[in-house]
Protein backbone atom coordinates (compact mmCIF):
# COMPACT_ATOMS: atom_id res chain seq x y z
CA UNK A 1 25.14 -1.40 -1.00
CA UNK A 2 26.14 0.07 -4.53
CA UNK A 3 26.93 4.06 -4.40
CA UNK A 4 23.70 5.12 -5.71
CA UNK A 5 21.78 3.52 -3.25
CA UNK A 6 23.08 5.84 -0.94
CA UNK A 7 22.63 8.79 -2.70
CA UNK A 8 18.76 7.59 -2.97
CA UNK A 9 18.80 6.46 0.33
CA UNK A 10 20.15 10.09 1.54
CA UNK A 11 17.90 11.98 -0.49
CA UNK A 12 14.33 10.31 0.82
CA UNK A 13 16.02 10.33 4.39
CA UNK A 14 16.02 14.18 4.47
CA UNK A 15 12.79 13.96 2.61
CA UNK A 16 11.05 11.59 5.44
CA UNK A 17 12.60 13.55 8.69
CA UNK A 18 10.93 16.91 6.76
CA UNK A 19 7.62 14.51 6.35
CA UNK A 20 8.20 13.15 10.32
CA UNK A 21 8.62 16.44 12.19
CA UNK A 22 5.63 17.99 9.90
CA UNK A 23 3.54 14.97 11.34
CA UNK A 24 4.91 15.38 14.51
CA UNK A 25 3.26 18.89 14.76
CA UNK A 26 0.40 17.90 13.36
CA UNK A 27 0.04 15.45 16.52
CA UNK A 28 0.87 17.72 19.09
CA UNK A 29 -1.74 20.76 17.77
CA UNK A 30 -5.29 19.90 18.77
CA UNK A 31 -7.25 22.22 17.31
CA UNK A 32 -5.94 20.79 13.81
CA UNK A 33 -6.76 16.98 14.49
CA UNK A 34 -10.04 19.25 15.15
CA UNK A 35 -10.52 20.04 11.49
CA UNK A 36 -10.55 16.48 10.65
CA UNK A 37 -14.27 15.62 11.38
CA UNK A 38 -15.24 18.80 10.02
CA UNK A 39 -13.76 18.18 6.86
CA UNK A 40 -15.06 14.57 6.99
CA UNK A 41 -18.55 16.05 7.04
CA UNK A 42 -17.81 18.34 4.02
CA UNK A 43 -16.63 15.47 2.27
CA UNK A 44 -19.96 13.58 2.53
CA UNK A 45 -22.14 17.13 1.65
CA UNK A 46 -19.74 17.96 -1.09
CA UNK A 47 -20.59 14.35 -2.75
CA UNK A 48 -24.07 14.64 -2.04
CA UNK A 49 -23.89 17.75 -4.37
CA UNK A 50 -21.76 15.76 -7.20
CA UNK A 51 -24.82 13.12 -6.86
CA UNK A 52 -27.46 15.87 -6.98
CA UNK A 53 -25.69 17.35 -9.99
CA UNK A 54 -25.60 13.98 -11.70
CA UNK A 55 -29.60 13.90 -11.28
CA UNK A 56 -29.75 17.25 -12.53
CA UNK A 57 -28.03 15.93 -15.90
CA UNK A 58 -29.73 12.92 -16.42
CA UNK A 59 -32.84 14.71 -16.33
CA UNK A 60 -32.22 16.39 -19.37
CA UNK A 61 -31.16 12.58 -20.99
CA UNK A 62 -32.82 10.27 -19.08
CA UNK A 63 -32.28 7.84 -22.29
CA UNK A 64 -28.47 8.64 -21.71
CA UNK A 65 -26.43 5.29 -21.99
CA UNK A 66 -23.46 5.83 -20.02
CA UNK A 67 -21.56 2.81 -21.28
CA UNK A 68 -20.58 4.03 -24.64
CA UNK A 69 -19.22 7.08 -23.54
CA UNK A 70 -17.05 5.80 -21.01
CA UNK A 71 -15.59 3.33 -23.19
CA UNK A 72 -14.38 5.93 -25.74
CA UNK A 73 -10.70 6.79 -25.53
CA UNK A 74 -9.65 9.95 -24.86
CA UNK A 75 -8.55 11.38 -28.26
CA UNK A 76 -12.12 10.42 -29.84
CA UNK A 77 -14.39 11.28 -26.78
CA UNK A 78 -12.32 15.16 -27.13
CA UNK A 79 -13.09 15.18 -30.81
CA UNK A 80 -16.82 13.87 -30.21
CA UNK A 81 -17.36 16.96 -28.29
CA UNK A 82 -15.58 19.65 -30.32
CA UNK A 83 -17.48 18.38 -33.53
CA UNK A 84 -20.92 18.32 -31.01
CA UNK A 85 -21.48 14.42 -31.91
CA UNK A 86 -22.06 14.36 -27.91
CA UNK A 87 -23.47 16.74 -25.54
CA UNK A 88 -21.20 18.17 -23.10
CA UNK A 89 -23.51 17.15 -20.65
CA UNK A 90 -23.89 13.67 -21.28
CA UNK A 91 -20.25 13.58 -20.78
CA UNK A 92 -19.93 15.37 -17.83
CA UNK A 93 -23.13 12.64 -16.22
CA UNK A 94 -21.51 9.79 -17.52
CA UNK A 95 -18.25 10.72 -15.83
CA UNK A 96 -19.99 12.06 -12.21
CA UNK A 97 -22.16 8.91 -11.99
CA UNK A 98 -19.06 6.20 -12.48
CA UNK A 99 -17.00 8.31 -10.50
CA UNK A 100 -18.90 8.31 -7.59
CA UNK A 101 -20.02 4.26 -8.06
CA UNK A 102 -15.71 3.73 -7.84
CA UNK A 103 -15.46 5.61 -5.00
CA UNK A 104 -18.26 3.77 -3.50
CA UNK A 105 -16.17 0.32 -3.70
CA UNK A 106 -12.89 2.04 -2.91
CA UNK A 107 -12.84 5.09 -0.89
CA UNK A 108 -10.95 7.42 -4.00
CA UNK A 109 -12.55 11.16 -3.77
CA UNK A 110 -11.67 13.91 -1.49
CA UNK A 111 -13.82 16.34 -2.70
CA UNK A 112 -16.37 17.73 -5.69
CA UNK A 113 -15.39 20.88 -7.34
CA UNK A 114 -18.90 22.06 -8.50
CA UNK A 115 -17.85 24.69 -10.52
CA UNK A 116 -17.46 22.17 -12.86
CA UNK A 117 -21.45 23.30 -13.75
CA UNK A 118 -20.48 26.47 -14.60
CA UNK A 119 -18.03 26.23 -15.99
CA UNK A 120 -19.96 23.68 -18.80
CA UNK A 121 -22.34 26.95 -19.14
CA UNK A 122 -19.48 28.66 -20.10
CA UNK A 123 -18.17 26.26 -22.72
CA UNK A 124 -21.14 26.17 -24.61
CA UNK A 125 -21.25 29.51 -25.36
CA UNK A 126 -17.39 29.21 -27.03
CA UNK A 127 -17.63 28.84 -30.81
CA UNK A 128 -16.16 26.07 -32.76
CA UNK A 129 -12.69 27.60 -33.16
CA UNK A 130 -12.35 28.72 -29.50
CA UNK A 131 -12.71 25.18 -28.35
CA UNK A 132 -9.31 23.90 -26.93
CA UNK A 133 -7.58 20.44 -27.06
CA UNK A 134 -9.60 19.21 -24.41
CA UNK A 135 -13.06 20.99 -24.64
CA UNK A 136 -15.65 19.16 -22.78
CA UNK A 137 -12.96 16.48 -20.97
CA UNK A 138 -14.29 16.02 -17.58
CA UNK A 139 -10.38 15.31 -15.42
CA UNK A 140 -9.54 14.56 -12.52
CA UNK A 141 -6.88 16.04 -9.80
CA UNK A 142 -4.65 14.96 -7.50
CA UNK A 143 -5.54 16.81 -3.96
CA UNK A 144 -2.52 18.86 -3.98
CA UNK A 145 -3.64 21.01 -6.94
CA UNK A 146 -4.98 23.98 -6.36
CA UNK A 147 -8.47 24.99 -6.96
CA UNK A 148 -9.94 27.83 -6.12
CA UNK A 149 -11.89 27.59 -3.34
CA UNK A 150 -11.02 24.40 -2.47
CA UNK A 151 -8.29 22.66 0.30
CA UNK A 152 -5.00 21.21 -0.83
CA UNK A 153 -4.90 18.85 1.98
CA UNK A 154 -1.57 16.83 1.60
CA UNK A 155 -3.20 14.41 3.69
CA UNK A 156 -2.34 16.93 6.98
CA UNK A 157 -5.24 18.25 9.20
CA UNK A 158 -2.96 21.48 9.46
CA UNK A 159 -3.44 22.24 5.57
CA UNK A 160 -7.46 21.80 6.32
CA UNK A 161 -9.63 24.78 5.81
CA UNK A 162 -7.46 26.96 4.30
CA UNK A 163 -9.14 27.18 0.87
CA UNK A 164 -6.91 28.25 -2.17
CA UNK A 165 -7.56 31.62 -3.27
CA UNK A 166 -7.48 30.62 -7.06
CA UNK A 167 -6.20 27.99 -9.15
CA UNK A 168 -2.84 26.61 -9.80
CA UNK A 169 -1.26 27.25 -13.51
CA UNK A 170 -1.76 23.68 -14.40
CA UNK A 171 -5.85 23.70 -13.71
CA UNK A 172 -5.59 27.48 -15.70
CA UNK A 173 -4.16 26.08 -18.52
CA UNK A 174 -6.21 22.65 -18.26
CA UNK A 175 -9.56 25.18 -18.08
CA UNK A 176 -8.27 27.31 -20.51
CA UNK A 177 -8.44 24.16 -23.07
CA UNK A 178 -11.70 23.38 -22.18
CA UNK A 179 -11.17 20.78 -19.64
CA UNK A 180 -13.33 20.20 -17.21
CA UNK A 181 -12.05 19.33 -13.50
CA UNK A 182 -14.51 17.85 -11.20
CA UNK A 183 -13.02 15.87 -8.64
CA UNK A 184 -9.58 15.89 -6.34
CA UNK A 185 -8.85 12.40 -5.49
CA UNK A 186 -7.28 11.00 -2.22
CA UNK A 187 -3.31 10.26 -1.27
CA UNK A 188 -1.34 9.47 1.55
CA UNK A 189 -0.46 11.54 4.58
CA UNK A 190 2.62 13.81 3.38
CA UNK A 191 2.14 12.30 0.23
CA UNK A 192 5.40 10.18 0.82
CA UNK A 193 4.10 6.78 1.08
CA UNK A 194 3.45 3.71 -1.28
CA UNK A 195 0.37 3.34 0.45
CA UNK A 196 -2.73 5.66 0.13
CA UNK A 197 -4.29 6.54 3.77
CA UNK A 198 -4.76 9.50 5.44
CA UNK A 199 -6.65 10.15 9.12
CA UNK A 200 -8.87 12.32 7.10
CA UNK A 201 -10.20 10.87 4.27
CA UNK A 202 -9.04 6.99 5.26
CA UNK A 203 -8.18 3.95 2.95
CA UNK A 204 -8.29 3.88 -0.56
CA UNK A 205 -8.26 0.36 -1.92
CA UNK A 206 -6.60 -1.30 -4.78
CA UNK A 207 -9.64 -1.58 -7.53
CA UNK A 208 -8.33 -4.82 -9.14
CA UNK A 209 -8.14 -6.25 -5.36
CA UNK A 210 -9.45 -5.04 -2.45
CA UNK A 211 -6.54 -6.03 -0.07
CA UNK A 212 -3.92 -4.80 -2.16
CA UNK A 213 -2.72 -0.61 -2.57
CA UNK A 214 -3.31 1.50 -5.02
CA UNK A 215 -0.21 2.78 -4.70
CA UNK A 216 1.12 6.46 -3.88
CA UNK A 217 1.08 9.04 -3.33
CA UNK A 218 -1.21 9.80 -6.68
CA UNK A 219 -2.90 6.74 -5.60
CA UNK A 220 -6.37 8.35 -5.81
CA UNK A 221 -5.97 8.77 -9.36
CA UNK A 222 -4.74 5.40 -10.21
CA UNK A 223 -7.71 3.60 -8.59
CA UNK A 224 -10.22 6.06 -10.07
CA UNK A 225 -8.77 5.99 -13.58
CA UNK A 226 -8.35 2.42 -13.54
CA UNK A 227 -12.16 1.81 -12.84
CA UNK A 228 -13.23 3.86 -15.42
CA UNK A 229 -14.48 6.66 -13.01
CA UNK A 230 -11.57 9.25 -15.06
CA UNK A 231 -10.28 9.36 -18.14
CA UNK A 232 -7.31 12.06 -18.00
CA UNK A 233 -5.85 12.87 -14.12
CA UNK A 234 -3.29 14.84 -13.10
CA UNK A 235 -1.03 13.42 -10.63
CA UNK A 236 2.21 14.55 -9.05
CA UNK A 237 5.62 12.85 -8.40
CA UNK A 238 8.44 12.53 -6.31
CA UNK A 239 9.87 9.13 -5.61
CA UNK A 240 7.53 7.66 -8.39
CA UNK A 241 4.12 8.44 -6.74
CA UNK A 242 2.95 9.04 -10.40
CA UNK A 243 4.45 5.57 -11.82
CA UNK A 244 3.89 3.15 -8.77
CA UNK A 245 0.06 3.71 -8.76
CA UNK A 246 0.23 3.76 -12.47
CA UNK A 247 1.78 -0.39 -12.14
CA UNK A 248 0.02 -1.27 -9.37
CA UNK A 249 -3.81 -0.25 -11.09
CA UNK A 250 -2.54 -0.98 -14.50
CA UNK A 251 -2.82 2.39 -16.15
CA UNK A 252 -0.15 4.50 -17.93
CA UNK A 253 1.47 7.76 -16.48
CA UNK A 254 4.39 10.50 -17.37
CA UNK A 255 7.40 11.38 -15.31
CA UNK A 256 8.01 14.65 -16.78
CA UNK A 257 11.39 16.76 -16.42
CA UNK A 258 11.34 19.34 -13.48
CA UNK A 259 9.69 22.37 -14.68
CA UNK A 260 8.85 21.16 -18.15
CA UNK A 261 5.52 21.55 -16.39
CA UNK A 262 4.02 24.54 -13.78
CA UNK A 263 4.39 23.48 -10.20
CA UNK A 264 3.05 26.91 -9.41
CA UNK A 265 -0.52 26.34 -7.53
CA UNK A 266 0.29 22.47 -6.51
CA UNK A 267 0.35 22.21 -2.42
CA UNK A 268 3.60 19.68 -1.09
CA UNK A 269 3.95 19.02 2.98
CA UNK A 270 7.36 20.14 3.01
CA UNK A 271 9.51 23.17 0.88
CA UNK A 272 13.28 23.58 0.23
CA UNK A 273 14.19 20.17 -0.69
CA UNK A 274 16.52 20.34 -3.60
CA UNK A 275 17.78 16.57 -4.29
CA UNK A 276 14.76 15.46 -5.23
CA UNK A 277 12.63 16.71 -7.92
CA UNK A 278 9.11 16.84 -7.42
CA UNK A 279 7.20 17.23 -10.78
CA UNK A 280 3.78 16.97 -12.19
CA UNK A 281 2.34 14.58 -14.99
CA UNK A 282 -0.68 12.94 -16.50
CA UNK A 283 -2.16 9.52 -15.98
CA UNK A 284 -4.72 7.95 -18.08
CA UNK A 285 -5.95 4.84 -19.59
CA UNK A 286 -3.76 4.18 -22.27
CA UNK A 287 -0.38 6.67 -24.25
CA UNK A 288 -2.14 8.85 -26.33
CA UNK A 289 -4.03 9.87 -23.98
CA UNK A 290 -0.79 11.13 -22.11
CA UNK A 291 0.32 12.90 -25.56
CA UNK A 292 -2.83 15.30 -25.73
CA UNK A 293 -2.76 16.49 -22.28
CA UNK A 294 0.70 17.32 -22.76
CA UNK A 295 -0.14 18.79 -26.22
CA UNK A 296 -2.55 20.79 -24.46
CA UNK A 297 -0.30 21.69 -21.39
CA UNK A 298 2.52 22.62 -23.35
CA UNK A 299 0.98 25.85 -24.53
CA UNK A 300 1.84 29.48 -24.83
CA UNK A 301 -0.94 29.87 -21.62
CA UNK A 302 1.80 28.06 -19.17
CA UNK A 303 4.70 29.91 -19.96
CA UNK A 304 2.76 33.39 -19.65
CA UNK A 305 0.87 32.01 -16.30
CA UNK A 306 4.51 30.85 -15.25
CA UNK A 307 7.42 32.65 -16.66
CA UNK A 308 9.99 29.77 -15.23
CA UNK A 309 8.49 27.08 -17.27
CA UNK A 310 10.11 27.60 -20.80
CA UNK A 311 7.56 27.82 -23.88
CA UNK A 312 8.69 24.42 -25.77
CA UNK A 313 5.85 23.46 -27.54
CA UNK A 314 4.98 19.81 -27.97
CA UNK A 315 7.02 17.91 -30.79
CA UNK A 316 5.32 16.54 -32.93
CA UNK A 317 8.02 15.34 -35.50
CA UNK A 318 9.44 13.22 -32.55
CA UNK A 319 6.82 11.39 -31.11
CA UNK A 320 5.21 10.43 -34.88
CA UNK A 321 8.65 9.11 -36.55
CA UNK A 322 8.99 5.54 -37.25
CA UNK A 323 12.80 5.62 -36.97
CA UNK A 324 14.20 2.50 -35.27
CA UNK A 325 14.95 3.12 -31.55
CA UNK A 326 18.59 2.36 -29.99
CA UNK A 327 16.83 0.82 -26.61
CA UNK A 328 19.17 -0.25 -23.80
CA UNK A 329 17.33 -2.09 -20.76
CA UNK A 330 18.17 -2.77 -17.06
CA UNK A 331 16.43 -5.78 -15.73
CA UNK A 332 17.20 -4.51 -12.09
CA UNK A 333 18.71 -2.15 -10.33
CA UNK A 334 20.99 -4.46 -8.27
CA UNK A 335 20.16 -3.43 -5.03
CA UNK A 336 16.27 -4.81 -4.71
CA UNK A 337 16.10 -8.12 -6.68
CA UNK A 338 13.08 -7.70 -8.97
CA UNK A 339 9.84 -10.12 -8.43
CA UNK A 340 9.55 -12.50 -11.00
CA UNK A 341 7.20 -10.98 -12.66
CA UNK A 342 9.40 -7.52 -12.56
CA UNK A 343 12.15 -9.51 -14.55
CA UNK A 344 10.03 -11.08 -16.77
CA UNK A 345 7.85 -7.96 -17.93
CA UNK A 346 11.40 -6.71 -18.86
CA UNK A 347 12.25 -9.46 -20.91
CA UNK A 348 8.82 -9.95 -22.46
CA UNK A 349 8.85 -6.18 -23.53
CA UNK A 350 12.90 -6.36 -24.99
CA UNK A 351 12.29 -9.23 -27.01
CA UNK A 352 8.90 -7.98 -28.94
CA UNK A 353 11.11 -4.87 -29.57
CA UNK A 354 13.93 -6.58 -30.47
CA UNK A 355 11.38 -8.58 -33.11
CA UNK A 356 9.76 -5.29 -34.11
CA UNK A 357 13.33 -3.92 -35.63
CA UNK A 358 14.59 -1.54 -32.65
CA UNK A 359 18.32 -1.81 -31.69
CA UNK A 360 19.08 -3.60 -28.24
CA UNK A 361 22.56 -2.61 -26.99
CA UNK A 362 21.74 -4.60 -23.89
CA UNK A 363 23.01 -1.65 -21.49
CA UNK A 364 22.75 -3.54 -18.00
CA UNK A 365 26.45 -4.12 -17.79
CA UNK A 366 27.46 -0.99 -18.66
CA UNK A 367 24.83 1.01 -16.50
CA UNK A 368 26.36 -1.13 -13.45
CA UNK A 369 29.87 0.63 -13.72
CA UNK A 370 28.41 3.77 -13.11
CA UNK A 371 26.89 3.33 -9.75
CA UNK A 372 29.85 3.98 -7.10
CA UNK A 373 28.99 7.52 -6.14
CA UNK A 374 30.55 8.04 -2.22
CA UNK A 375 28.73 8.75 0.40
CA UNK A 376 27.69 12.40 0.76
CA UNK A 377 27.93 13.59 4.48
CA UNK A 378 26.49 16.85 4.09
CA UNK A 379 23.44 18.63 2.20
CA UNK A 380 25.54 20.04 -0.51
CA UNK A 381 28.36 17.63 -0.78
CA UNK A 382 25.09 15.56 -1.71
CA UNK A 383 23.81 18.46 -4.12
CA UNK A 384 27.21 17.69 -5.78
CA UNK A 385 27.06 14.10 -5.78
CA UNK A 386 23.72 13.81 -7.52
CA UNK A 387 25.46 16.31 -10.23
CA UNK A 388 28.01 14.49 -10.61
CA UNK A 389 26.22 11.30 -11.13
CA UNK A 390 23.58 12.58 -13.45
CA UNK A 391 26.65 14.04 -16.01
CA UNK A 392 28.17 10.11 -15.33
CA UNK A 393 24.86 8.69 -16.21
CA UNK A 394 24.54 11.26 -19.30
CA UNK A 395 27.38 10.46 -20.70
CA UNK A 396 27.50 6.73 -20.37
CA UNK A 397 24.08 6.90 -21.97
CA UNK A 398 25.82 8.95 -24.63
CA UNK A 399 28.62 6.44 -25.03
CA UNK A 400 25.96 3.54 -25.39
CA UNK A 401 24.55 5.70 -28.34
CA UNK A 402 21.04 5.40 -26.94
CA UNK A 403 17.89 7.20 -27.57
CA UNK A 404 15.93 5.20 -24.58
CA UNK A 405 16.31 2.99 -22.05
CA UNK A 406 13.68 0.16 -20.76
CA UNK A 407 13.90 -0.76 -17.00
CA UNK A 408 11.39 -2.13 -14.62
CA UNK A 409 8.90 -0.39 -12.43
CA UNK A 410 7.85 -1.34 -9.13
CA UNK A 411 4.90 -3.98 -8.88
CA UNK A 412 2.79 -5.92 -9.03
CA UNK A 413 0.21 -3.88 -5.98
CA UNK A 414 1.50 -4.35 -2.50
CA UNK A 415 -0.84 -5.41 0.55
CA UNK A 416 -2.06 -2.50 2.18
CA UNK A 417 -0.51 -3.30 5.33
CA UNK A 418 2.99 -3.64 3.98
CA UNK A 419 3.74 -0.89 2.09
CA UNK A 420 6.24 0.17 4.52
CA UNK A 421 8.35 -1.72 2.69
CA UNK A 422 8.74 1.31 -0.16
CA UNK A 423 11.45 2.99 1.04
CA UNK A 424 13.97 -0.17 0.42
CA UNK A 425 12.23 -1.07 -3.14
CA UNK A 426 11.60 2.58 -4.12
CA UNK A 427 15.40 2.84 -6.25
CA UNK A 428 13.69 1.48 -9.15
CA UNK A 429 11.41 4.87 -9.70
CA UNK A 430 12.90 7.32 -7.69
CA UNK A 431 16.69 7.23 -9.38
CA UNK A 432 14.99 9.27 -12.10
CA UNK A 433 13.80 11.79 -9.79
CA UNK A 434 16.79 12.11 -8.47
CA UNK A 435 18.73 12.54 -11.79
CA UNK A 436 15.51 14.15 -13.31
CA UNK A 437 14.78 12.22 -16.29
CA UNK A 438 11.58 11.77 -17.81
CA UNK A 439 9.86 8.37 -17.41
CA UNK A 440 6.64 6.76 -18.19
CA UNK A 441 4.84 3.46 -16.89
CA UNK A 442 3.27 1.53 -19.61
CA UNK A 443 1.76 -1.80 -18.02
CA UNK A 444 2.87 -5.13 -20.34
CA UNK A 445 1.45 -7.99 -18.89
CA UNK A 446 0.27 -9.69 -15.85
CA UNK A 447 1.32 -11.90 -12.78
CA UNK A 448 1.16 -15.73 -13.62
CA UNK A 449 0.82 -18.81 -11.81
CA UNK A 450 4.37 -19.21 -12.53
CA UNK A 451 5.37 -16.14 -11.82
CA UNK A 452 4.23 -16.97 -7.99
CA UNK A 453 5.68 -19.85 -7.87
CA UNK A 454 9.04 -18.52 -8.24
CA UNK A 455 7.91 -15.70 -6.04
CA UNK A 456 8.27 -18.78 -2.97
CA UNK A 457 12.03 -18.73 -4.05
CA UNK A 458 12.63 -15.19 -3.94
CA UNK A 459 15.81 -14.35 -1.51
CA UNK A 460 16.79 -10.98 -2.41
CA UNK A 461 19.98 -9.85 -2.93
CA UNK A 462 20.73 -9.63 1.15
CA UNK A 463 18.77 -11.99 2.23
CA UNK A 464 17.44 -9.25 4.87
CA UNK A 465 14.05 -8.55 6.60
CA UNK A 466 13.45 -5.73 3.93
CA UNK A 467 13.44 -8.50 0.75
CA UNK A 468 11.63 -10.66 3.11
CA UNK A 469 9.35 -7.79 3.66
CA UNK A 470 9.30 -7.27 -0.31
CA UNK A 471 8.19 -10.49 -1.21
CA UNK A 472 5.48 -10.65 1.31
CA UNK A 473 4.19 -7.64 0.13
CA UNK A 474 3.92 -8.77 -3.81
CA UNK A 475 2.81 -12.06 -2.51
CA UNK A 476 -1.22 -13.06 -4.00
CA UNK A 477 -0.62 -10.80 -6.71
CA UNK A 478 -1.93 -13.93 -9.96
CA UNK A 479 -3.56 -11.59 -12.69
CA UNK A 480 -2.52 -7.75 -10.87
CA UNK A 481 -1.01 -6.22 -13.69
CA UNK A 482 3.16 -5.54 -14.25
CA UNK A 483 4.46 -2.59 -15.84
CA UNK A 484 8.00 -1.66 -17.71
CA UNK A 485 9.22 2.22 -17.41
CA UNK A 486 10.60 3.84 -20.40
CA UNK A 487 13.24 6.29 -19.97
CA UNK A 488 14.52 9.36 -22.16
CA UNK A 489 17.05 12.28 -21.52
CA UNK A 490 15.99 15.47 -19.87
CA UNK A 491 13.23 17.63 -22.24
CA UNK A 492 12.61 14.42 -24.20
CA UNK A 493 9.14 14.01 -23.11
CA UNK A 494 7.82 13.54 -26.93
CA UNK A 495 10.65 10.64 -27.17
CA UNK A 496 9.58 8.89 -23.85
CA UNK A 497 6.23 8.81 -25.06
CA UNK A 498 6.81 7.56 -28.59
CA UNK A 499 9.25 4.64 -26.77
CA UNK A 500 5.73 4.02 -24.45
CA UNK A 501 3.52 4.03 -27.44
CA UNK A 502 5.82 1.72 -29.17
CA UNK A 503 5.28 -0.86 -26.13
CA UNK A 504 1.75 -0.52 -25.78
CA UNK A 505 1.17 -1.19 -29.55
CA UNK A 506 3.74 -4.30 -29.37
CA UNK A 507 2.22 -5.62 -26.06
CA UNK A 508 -1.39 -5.28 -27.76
CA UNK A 509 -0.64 -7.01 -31.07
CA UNK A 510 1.41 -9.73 -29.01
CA UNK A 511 -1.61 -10.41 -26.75
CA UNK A 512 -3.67 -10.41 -29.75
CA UNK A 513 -2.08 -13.18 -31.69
CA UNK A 514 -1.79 -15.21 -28.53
């Protein structure tokens, strides 16, 4: 197994025995696996009042065409409502309605936050220069953010009814541009999983099929956004629980570096773990959508609200320049063999860049020599080791002259009742964790016929039970989408996501003169 395999391998190991023993209590404490029908019921009333308020709405329109609005994109629907070409609450109807028909087919919302009524009293009284970025944007949350009010559940009974006494930084600044949050959305117990089940709030199912996972742990999101119930969520990652739901539902989503954003006011199972970074990003429907939210995030607001978070405004310059890009790709990580599909969304995506002008140094080789990191022993020889192979992987990215790298995400969607199966095939997302790089999905194409054919092939590269267990999981997958990730250097977010825009405008004219 190459070096960095056991540096991931270590890191998620003291991760899971943190998640295990907090289960463990969780087991062995009745009167929290008491909570859990209680909260069930709240669940059901707390929807009942997102369906009431929906009625409420539509009252006021009852000629209100939903479709039109929910096919906007983000950047127009927030400019639609700053220049008052659309109510704020026909918006905020279109948006409870859908939402609550998606979770109808696949089990996606924990909760309502129905403050979201007052606080669209509030907006309306803000003139036309007070409105922010995202006036009027009805989001959605991942349930480990904060809301006043509200539980941050984690997926644990022991985290139930314990209500947050206000909200996190990110929802603050999010508010304090106008947004409107209105739902928290459902993940997997601990939130370390590729799956996305709890015992409190069950199953949520893959929208594009019903027997496959949405993904985790921000797996909630990816289903709602996917459907159409969302347009901007918030999601959280740690081993790529922003990215893998982002592949398997076909959506786009934002790695960011640690502490670029507020983690201040977002709930996680376990504390202290220094290895892995834990961050939080957006995930929407398409890349520009990802650039205003963090145009809007990236304000003075979060660095007052949270003094560690340094004010670095969002870079324009960098994410509009046409400059050709230096791209060097990995088409695996040569320790999971990628599907088929995996390999071939690589390829697809290096050639239309390639065509489009952008340098390839074709970086695979070169990335290889860097991955014989020992085998750390103890906590902070392994502290050291991750140093020490971030500044190796720095500066081999320097030597490459790159500005980005392409590599391949995890997908297509898993069967729900193999995505134990993560841990093995989770090196392709969570190295940048681990090394704390920014990273976005951007999804490029879809499973073929072909595709799984070869799939029957597959041996891995150890011919084990876990790539047996790997290409079960992917197996059934014809039409699921496939992703790529794009990778910059720590801060570069506005580089990432000019490298993702790049590939979504590619993949879109390419599928458009097929």
């Amino acid at each position: 197994m190459p070096g960095v395999a056991w540096l991931l391998y270590s890191a998620l190991v003291l991760l899971l025995l943190a998640l295990l023993r907090a289960v463990l209590l969780f087991w062995h404490h009745a009167p929290a696996r008491n909570k859990i029908p209680r909260a069930q019921k709240r669940r059901v009333v707390a929807l009942q009042q997102m369906e009431a308020l929906a009625q409420r709405l539509r009252q006021q329109e009852p000629s209100l065409d939903p479709k039109p609005i929910l096919e906007l994109p983000l950047e127009t629907l927030a400019q639609k409502l700053r220049d008052e070409e659309l109510s704020l609450e026909s918006v905020l109807c279109s948006y409870l309605e859908e939402a609550l028909k998606v979770h109808q087919e696949v089990n996606c919302l924990t909760d309502f936050l129905g403050e979201c009524e007052e606080q669209l009293q509030a907006l309306k009284k803000l003139g036309k220069t007070e409105r922010g970025l995202l006036y009027g944007v009805p989001i959605s949350l991942k349930d480990p953010y904060d809301c006043k009010g509200h539980d941050s559940t984690c997926g644990l009974a022991q985290f139930l009814e314990k209500p947050a006494v206000k909200d996190g930084v990110i929802v603050k600044v999010l508010k304090a541009q106008g947004a409107i949050p209105f739902v928290k959305t459902n993940i997997p117990q601990t939130l370390y999983s590729f799956n996305c089940s709890n015992p409190i709030y069950g199953q949520t199912l893959n929208p594009l099929n019903l027997k496959k996972t949405p993904g985790g742990s921000s797996g909630g999101e990816g289903a709602l956004l996917a459907k159409g119930g969302s347009i901007l969520g918030m999601g959280t990652d740690t081993a790529g629980s922003i990215r893998v739901p982002a592949s398997f539902c076909g959506i786009c989503g934002l790695r960011t570096t640690g502490h670029r954003l507020s983690y201040s006011g977002v709930v996680s199972p376990v504390k202290g773990i220094k290895s892995v970074t834990t961050v939080a990003g957006p995930m929407a429907r398409d890349v520009e959508s990802l650039a205003l939210c963090l145009r809007a995030l990236l304000s003075e607001d979060m660095h007052q609200l949270d003094p560690t978070v340094p004010f670095m405004p969002f870079r324009e310059e960098v994410y509009s320049s046409n400059e050709p890009l230096r791209i060097g790709y990995c088409e695996t990580d040569g320790f999971t063999q990628p599907s088929p599909s995996m390999a071939r969304a690589v390829r697809l995506t290096s050639r239309l860049l390639q065509d489009a002008g952008h340098q390839d140094p074709r970086a695979s080789q070169s990335f290889e020599e860097i991955r014989g990191v020992g085998t750390p022993k103890k906590l902070w020889e392994h502290h050291s080791a991750v140093q020490e192979y971030q500044q190796k992987f720095i500066a081999k990215w320097r030597s490459l002259d790159l500005d980005v790298l392409l590599v391949p995400t995890l997908d297509p969607a898993f069967h729900i009742c193999s995505s134990d199966v993560g841990l093995d095939s989770s090196s392709y997302t969570n190295l940048y964790n681990i090394i704390d790089f920014p990273v976005g999905v951007v999804p490029v194409t879809t499973v073929t016929p072909q595709d799984e054919e070869e799939l029957a092939f597959y041996k891995g590269y150890y011919g084990d039970s876990s790539d047996k267990h790997f290409r079960e999981a992917v197996q059934g997958s014809v039409g699921l989408p496939v992703a790529v990730q794009c990778v910059a250097l720590p801060w570069e977010e506005e580089l990432c996501l000019r490298f993702m825009k790049e590939v979504e405008t590619l993949v879109k004219n390419h599928r458009g003169s097929e």
